[in-house]
PDB file of N, CA and C in Angstrom:
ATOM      1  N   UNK A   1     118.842  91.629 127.884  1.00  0.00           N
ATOM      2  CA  UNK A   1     117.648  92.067 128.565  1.00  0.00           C
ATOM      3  C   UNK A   1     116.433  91.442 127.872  1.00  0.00           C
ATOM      4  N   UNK A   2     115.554  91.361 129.150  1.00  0.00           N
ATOM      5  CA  UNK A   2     114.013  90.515 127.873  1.00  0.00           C
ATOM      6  C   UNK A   2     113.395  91.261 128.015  1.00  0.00           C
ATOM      7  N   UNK A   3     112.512  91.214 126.931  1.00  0.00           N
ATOM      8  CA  UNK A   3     111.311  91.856 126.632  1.00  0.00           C
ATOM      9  C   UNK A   3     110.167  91.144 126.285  1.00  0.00           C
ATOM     10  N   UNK A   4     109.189  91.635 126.626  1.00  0.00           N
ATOM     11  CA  UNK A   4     107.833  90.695 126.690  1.00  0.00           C
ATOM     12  C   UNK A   4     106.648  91.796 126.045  1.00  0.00           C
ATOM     13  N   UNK A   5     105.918  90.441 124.764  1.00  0.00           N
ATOM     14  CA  UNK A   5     104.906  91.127 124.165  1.00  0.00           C
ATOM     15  C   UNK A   5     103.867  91.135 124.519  1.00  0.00           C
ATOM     16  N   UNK A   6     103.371  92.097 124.391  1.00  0.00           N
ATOM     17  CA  UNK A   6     101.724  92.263 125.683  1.00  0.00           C
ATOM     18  C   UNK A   6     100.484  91.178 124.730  1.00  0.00           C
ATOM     19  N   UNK A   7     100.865  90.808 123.356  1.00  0.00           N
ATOM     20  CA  UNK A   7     100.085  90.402 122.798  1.00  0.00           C
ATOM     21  C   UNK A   7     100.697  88.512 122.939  1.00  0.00           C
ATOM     22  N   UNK A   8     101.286  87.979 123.506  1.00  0.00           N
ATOM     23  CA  UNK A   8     101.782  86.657 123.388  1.00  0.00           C
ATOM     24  C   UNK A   8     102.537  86.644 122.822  1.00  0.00           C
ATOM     25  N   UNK A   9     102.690  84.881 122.517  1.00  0.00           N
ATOM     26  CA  UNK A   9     103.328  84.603 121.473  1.00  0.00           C
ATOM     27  C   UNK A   9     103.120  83.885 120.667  1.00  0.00           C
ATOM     28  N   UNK A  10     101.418  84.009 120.189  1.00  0.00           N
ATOM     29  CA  UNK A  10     100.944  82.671 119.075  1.00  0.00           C
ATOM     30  C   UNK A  10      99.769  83.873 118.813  1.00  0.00           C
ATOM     31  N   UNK A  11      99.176  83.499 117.143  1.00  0.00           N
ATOM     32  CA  UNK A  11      98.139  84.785 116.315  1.00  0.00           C
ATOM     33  C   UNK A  11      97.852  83.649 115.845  1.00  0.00           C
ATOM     34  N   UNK A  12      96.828  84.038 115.401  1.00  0.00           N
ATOM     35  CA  UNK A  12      95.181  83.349 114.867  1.00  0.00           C
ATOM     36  C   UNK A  12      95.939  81.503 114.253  1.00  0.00           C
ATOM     37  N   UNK A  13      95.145  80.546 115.026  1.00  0.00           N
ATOM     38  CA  UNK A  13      95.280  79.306 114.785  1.00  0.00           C
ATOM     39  C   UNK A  13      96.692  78.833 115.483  1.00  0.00           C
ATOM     40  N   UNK A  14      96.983  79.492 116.670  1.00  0.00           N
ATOM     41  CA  UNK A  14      98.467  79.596 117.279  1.00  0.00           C
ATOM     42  C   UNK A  14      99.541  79.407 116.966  1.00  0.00           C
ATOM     43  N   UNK A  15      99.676  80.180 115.469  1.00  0.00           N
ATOM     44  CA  UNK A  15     101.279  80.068 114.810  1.00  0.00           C
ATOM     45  C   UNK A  15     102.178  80.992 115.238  1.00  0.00           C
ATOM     46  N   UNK A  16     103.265  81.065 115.481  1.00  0.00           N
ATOM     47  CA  UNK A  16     104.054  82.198 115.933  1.00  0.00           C
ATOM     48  C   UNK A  16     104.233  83.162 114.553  1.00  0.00           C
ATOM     49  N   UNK A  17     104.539  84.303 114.872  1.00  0.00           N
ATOM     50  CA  UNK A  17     105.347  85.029 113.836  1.00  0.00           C
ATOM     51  C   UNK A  17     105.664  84.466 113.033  1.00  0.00           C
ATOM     52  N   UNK A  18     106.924  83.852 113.010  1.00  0.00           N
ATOM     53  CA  UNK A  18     107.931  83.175 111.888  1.00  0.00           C
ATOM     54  C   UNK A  18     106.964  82.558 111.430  1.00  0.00           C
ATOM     55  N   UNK A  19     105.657  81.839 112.096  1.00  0.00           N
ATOM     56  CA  UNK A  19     104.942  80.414 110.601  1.00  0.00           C
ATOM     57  C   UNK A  19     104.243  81.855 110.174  1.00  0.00           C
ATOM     58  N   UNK A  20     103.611  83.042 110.471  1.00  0.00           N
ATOM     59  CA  UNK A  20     102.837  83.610 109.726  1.00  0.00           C
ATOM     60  C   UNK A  20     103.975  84.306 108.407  1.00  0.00           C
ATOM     61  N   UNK A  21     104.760  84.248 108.579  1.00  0.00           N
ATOM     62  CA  UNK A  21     105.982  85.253 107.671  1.00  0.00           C
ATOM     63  C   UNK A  21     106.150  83.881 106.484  1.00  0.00           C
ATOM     64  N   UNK A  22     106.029  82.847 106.984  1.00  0.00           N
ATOM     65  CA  UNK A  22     106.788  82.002 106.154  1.00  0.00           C
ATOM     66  C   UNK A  22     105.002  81.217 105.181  1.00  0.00           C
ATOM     67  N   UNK A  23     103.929  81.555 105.709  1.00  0.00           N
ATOM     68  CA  UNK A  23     102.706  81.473 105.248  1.00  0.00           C
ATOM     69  C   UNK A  23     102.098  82.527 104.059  1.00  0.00           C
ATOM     70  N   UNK A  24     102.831  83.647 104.667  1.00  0.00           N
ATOM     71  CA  UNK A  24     102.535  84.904 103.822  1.00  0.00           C
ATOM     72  C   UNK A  24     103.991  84.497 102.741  1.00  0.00           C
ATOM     73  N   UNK A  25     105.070  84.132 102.495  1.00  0.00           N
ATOM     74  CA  UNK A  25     105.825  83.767 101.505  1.00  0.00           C
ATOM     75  C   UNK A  25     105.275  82.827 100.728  1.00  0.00           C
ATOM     76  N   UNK A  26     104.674  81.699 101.147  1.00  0.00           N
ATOM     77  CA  UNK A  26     104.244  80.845 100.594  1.00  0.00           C
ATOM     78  C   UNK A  26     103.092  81.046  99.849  1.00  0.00           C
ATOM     79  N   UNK A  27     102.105  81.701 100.243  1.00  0.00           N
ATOM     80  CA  UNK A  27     100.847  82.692  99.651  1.00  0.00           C
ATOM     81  C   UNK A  27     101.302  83.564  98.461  1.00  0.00           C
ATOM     82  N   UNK A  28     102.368  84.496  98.748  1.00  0.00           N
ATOM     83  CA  UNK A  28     102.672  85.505  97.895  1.00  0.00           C
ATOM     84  C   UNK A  28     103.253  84.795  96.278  1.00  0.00           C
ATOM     85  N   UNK A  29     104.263  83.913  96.586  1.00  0.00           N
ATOM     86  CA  UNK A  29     104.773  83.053  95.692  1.00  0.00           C
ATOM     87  C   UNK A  29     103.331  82.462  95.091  1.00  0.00           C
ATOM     88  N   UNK A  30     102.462  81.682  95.493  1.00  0.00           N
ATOM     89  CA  UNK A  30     101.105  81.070  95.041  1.00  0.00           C
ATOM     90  C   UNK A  30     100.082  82.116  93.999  1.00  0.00           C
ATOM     91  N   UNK A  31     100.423  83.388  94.963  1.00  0.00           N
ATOM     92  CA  UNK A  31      99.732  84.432  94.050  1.00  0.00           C
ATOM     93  C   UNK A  31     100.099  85.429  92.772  1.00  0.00           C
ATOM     94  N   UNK A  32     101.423  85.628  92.951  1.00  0.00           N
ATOM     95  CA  UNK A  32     102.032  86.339  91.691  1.00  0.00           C
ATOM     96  C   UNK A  32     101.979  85.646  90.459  1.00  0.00           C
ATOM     97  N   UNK A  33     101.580  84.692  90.058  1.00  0.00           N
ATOM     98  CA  UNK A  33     101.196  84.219  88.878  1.00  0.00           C
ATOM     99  C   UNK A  33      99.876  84.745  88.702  1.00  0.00           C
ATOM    100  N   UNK A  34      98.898  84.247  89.210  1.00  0.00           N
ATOM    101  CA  UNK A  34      97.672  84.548  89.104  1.00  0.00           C
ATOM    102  C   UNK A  34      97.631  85.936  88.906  1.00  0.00           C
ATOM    103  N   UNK A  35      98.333  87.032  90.092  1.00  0.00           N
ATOM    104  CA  UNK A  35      97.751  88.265  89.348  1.00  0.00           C
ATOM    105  C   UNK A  35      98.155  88.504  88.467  1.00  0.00           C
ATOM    106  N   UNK A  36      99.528  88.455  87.758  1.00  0.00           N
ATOM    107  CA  UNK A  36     100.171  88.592  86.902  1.00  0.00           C
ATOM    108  C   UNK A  36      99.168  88.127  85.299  1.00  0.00           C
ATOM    109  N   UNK A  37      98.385  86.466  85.843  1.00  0.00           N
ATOM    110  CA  UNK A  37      97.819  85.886  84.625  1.00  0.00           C
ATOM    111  C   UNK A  37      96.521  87.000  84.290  1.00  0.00           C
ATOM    112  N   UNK A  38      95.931  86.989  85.593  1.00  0.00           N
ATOM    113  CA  UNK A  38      94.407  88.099  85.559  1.00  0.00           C
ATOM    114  C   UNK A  38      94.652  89.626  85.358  1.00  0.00           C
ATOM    115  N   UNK A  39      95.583  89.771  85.596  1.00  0.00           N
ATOM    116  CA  UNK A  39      96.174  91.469  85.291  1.00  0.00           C
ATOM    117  C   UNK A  39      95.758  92.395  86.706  1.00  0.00           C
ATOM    118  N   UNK A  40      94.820  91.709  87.644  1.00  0.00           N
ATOM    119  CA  UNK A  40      94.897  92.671  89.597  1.00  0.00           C
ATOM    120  C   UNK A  40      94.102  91.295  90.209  1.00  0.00           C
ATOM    121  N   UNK A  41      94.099  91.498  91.156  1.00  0.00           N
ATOM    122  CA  UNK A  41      93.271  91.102  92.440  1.00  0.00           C
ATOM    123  C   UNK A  41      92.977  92.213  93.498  1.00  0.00           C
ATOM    124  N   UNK A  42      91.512  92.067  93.664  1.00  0.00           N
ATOM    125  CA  UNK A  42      90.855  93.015  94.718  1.00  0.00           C
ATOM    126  C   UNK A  42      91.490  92.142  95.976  1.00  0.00           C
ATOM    127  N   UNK A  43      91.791  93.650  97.015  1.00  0.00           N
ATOM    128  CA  UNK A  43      91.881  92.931  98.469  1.00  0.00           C
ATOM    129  C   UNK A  43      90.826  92.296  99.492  1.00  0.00           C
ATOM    130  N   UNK A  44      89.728  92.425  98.404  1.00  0.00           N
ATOM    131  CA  UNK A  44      88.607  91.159  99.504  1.00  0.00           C
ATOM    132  C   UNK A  44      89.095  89.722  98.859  1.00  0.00           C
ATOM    133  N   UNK A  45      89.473  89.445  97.472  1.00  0.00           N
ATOM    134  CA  UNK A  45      89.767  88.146  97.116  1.00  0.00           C
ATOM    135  C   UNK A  45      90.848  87.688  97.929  1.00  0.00           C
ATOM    136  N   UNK A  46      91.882  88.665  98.103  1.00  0.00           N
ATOM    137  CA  UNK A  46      93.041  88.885  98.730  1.00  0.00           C
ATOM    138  C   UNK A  46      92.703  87.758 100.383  1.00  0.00           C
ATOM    139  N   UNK A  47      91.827  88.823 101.018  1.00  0.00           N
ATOM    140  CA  UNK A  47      91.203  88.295 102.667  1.00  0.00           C
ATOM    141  C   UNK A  47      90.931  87.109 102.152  1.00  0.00           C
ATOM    142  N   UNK A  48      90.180  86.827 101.226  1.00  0.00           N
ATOM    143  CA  UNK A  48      89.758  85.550 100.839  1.00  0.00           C
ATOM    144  C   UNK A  48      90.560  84.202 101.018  1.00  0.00           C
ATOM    145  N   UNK A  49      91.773  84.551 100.227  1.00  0.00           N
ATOM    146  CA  UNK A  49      92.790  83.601  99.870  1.00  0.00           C
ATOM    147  C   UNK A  49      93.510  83.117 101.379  1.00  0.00           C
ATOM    148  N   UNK A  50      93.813  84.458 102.424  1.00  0.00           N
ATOM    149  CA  UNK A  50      94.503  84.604 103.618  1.00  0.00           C
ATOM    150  C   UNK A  50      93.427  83.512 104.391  1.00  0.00           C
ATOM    151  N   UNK A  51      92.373  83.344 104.650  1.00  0.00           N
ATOM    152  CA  UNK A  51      91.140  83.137 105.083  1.00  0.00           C
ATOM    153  C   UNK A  51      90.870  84.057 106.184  1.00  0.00           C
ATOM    154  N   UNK A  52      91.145  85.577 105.951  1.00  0.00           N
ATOM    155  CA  UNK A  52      90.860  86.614 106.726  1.00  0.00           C
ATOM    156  C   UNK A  52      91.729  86.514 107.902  1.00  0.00           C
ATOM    157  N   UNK A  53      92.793  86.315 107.933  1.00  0.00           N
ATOM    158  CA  UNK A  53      94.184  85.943 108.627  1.00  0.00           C
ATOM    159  C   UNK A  53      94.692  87.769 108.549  1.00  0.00           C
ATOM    160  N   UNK A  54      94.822  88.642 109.803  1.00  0.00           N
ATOM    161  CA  UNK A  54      94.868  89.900 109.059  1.00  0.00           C
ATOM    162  C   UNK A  54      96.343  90.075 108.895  1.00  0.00           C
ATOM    163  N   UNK A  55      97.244  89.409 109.805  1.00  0.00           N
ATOM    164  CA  UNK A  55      98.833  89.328 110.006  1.00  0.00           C
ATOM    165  C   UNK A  55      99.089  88.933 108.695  1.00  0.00           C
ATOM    166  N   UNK A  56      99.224  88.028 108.233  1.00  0.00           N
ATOM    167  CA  UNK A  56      98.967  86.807 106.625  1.00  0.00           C
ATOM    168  C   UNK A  56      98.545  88.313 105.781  1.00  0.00           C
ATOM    169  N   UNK A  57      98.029  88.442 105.890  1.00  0.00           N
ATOM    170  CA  UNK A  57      97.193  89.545 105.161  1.00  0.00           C
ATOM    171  C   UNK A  57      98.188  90.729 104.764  1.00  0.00           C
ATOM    172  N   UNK A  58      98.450  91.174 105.848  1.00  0.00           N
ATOM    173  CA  UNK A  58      99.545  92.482 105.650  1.00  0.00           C
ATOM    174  C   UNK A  58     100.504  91.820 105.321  1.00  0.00           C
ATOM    175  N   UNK A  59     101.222  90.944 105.546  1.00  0.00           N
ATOM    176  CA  UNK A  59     102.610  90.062 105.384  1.00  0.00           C
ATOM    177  C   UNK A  59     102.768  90.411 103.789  1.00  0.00           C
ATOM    178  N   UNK A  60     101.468  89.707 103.284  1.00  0.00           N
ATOM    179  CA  UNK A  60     101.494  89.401 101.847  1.00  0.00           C
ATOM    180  C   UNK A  60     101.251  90.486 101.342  1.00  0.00           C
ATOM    181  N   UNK A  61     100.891  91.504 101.620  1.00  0.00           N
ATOM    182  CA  UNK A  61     100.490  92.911 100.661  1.00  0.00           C
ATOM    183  C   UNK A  61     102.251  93.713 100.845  1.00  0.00           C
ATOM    184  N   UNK A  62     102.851  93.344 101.946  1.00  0.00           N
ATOM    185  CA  UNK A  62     104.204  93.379 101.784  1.00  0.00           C
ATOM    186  C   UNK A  62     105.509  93.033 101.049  1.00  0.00           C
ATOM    187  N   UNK A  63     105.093  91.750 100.910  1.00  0.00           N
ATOM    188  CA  UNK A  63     105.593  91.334 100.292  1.00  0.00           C
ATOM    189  C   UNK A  63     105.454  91.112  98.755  1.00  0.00           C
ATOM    190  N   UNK A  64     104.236  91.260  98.286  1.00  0.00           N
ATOM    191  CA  UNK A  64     103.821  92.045  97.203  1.00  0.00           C
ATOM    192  C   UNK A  64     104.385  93.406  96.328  1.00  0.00           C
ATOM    193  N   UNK A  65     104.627  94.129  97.505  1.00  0.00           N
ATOM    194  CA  UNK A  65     105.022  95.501  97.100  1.00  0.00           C
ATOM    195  C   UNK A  65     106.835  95.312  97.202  1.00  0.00           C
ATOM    196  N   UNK A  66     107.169  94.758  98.017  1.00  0.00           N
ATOM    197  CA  UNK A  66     108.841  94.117  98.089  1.00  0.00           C
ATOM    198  C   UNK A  66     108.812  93.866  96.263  1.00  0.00           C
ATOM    199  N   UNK A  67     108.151  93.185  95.843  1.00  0.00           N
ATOM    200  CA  UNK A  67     108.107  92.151  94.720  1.00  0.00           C
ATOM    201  C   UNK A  67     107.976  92.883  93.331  1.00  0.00           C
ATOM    202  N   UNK A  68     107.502  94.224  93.528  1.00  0.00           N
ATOM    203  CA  UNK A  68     107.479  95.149  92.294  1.00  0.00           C
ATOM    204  C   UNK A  68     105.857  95.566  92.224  1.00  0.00           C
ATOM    205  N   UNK A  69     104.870  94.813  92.902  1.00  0.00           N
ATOM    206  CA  UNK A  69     103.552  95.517  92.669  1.00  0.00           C
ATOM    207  C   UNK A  69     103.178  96.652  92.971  1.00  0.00           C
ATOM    208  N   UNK A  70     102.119  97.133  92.183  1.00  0.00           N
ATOM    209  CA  UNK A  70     101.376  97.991  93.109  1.00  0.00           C
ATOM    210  C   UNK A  70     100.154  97.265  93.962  1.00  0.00           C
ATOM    211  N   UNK A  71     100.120  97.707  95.036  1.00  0.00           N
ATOM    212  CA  UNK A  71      98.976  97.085  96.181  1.00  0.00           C
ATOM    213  C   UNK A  71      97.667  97.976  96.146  1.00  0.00           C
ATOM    214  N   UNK A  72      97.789  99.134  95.481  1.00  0.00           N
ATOM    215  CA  UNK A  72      96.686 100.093  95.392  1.00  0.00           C
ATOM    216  C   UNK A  72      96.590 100.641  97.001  1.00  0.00           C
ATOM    217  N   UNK A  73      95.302 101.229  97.250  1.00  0.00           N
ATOM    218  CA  UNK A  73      95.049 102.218  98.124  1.00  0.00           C
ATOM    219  C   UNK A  73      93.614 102.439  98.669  1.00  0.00           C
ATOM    220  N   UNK A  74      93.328 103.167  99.517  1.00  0.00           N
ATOM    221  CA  UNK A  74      91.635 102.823  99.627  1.00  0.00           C
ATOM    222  C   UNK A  74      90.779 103.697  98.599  1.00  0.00           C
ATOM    223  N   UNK A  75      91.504 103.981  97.725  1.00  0.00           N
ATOM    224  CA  UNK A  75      90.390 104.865  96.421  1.00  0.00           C
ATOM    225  C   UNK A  75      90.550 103.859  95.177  1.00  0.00           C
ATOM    226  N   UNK A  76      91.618 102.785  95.368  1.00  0.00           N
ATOM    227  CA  UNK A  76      91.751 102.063  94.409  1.00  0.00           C
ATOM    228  C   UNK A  76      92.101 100.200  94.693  1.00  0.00           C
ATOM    229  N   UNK A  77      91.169  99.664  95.854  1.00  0.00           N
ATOM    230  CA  UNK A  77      91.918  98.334  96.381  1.00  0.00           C
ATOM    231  C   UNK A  77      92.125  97.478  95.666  1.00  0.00           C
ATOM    232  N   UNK A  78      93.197  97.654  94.667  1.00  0.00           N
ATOM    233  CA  UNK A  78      93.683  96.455  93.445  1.00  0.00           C
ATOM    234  C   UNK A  78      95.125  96.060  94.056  1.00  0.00           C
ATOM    235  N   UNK A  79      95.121  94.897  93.096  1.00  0.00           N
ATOM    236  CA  UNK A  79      96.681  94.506  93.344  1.00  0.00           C
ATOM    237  C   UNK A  79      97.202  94.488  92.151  1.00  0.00           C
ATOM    238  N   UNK A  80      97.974  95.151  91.469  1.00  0.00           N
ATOM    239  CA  UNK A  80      98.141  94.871  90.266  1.00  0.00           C
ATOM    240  C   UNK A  80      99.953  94.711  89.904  1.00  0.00           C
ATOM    241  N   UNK A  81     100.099  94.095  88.679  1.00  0.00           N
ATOM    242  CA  UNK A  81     101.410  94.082  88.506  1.00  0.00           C
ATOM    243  C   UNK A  81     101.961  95.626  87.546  1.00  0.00           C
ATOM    244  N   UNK A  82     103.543  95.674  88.608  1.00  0.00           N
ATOM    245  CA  UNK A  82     103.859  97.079  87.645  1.00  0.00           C
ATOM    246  C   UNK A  82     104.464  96.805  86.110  1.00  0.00           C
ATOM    247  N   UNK A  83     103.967  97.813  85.743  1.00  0.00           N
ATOM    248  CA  UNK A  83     104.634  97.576  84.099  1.00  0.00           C
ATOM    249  C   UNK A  83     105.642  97.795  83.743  1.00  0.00           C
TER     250      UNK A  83
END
Protein backbone atom coordinates (compact mmCIF):
# COMPACT_ATOMS: atom_id res chain seq x y z
CA UNK A 1 0.00 0.00 0.00
CA UNK A 2 1.39 3.72 -0.59
CA UNK A 3 1.47 6.31 1.38
CA UNK A 4 2.03 9.86 0.63
CA UNK A 5 3.68 12.72 2.69
CA UNK A 6 1.69 15.84 2.84
CA UNK A 7 5.06 17.56 3.23
CA UNK A 8 6.93 16.12 -0.19
CA UNK A 9 9.74 14.68 -0.73
CA UNK A 10 12.75 17.16 -0.65
CA UNK A 11 13.56 19.79 2.87
CA UNK A 12 15.49 22.82 2.79
CA UNK A 13 18.03 22.98 -0.36
CA UNK A 14 15.97 19.81 -1.84
CA UNK A 15 17.72 16.94 -0.12
CA UNK A 16 15.62 14.05 0.71
CA UNK A 17 15.59 12.55 4.15
CA UNK A 18 18.34 10.07 3.73
CA UNK A 19 20.95 13.21 2.51
CA UNK A 20 19.63 15.10 5.69
CA UNK A 21 20.35 11.83 8.06
CA UNK A 22 23.56 11.22 6.37
CA UNK A 23 24.48 15.31 6.75
CA UNK A 24 23.51 15.25 10.34
CA UNK A 25 26.13 12.01 10.66
CA UNK A 26 28.59 13.77 9.00
CA UNK A 27 28.11 17.02 11.24
CA UNK A 28 27.84 15.00 14.42
CA UNK A 29 31.14 13.04 13.71
CA UNK A 30 32.76 16.82 12.76
CA UNK A 31 31.45 17.96 16.10
CA UNK A 32 32.22 15.51 18.91
CA UNK A 33 35.71 16.45 19.00
CA UNK A 34 35.23 19.95 19.33
CA UNK A 35 32.77 19.63 22.11
CA UNK A 36 34.58 17.17 23.72
CA UNK A 37 37.96 19.66 23.11
CA UNK A 38 35.77 22.94 24.49
CA UNK A 39 33.98 20.95 27.21
CA UNK A 40 29.80 22.20 25.60
CA UNK A 41 28.46 23.96 22.72
CA UNK A 42 25.41 26.27 22.98
CA UNK A 43 22.53 25.30 20.56
CA UNK A 44 22.69 28.69 18.72
CA UNK A 45 26.46 27.70 17.74
CA UNK A 46 24.82 24.41 17.14
CA UNK A 47 22.01 26.32 14.38
CA UNK A 48 25.09 27.92 13.41
CA UNK A 49 27.14 25.01 12.29
CA UNK A 50 23.61 23.28 10.69
CA UNK A 51 23.25 26.75 8.83
CA UNK A 52 19.81 26.82 10.59
CA UNK A 53 18.82 23.57 8.71
CA UNK A 54 16.08 22.64 11.53
CA UNK A 55 15.80 18.73 10.27
CA UNK A 56 20.02 18.72 10.33
CA UNK A 57 19.45 20.30 13.49
CA UNK A 58 17.35 17.77 15.38
CA UNK A 59 19.12 14.86 13.45
CA UNK A 60 22.29 15.97 15.15
CA UNK A 61 21.06 16.74 18.71
CA UNK A 62 20.00 13.01 18.18
CA UNK A 63 22.47 11.74 17.39
CA UNK A 64 24.43 13.43 19.94
CA UNK A 65 22.43 12.01 22.67
CA UNK A 66 22.61 8.30 20.75
CA UNK A 67 26.46 9.11 21.30
CA UNK A 68 26.53 9.52 25.18
CA UNK A 69 25.89 13.42 25.47
CA UNK A 70 23.97 15.44 27.28
CA UNK A 71 22.02 17.93 24.83
CA UNK A 72 20.74 20.01 27.82
CA UNK A 73 17.23 21.54 27.92
CA UNK A 74 15.57 24.92 27.68
CA UNK A 75 16.82 26.00 31.32
CA UNK A 76 20.16 24.79 30.26
CA UNK A 77 20.88 24.89 26.10
CA UNK A 78 24.41 23.22 26.31
CA UNK A 79 25.77 20.35 24.66
CA UNK A 80 28.02 18.83 26.74
CA UNK A 81 30.00 15.60 27.01
CA UNK A 82 28.92 12.95 29.76
CA UNK A 83 31.45 12.11 32.27
Amino acid sequence: MKTCDGRGTSYKNGNSYEDCKKIAEDTNMRLKPLIKEKGYMDWKQLSDEVEHDELVYKLVLKYLRRDGFDIGNSDNPKITPHL
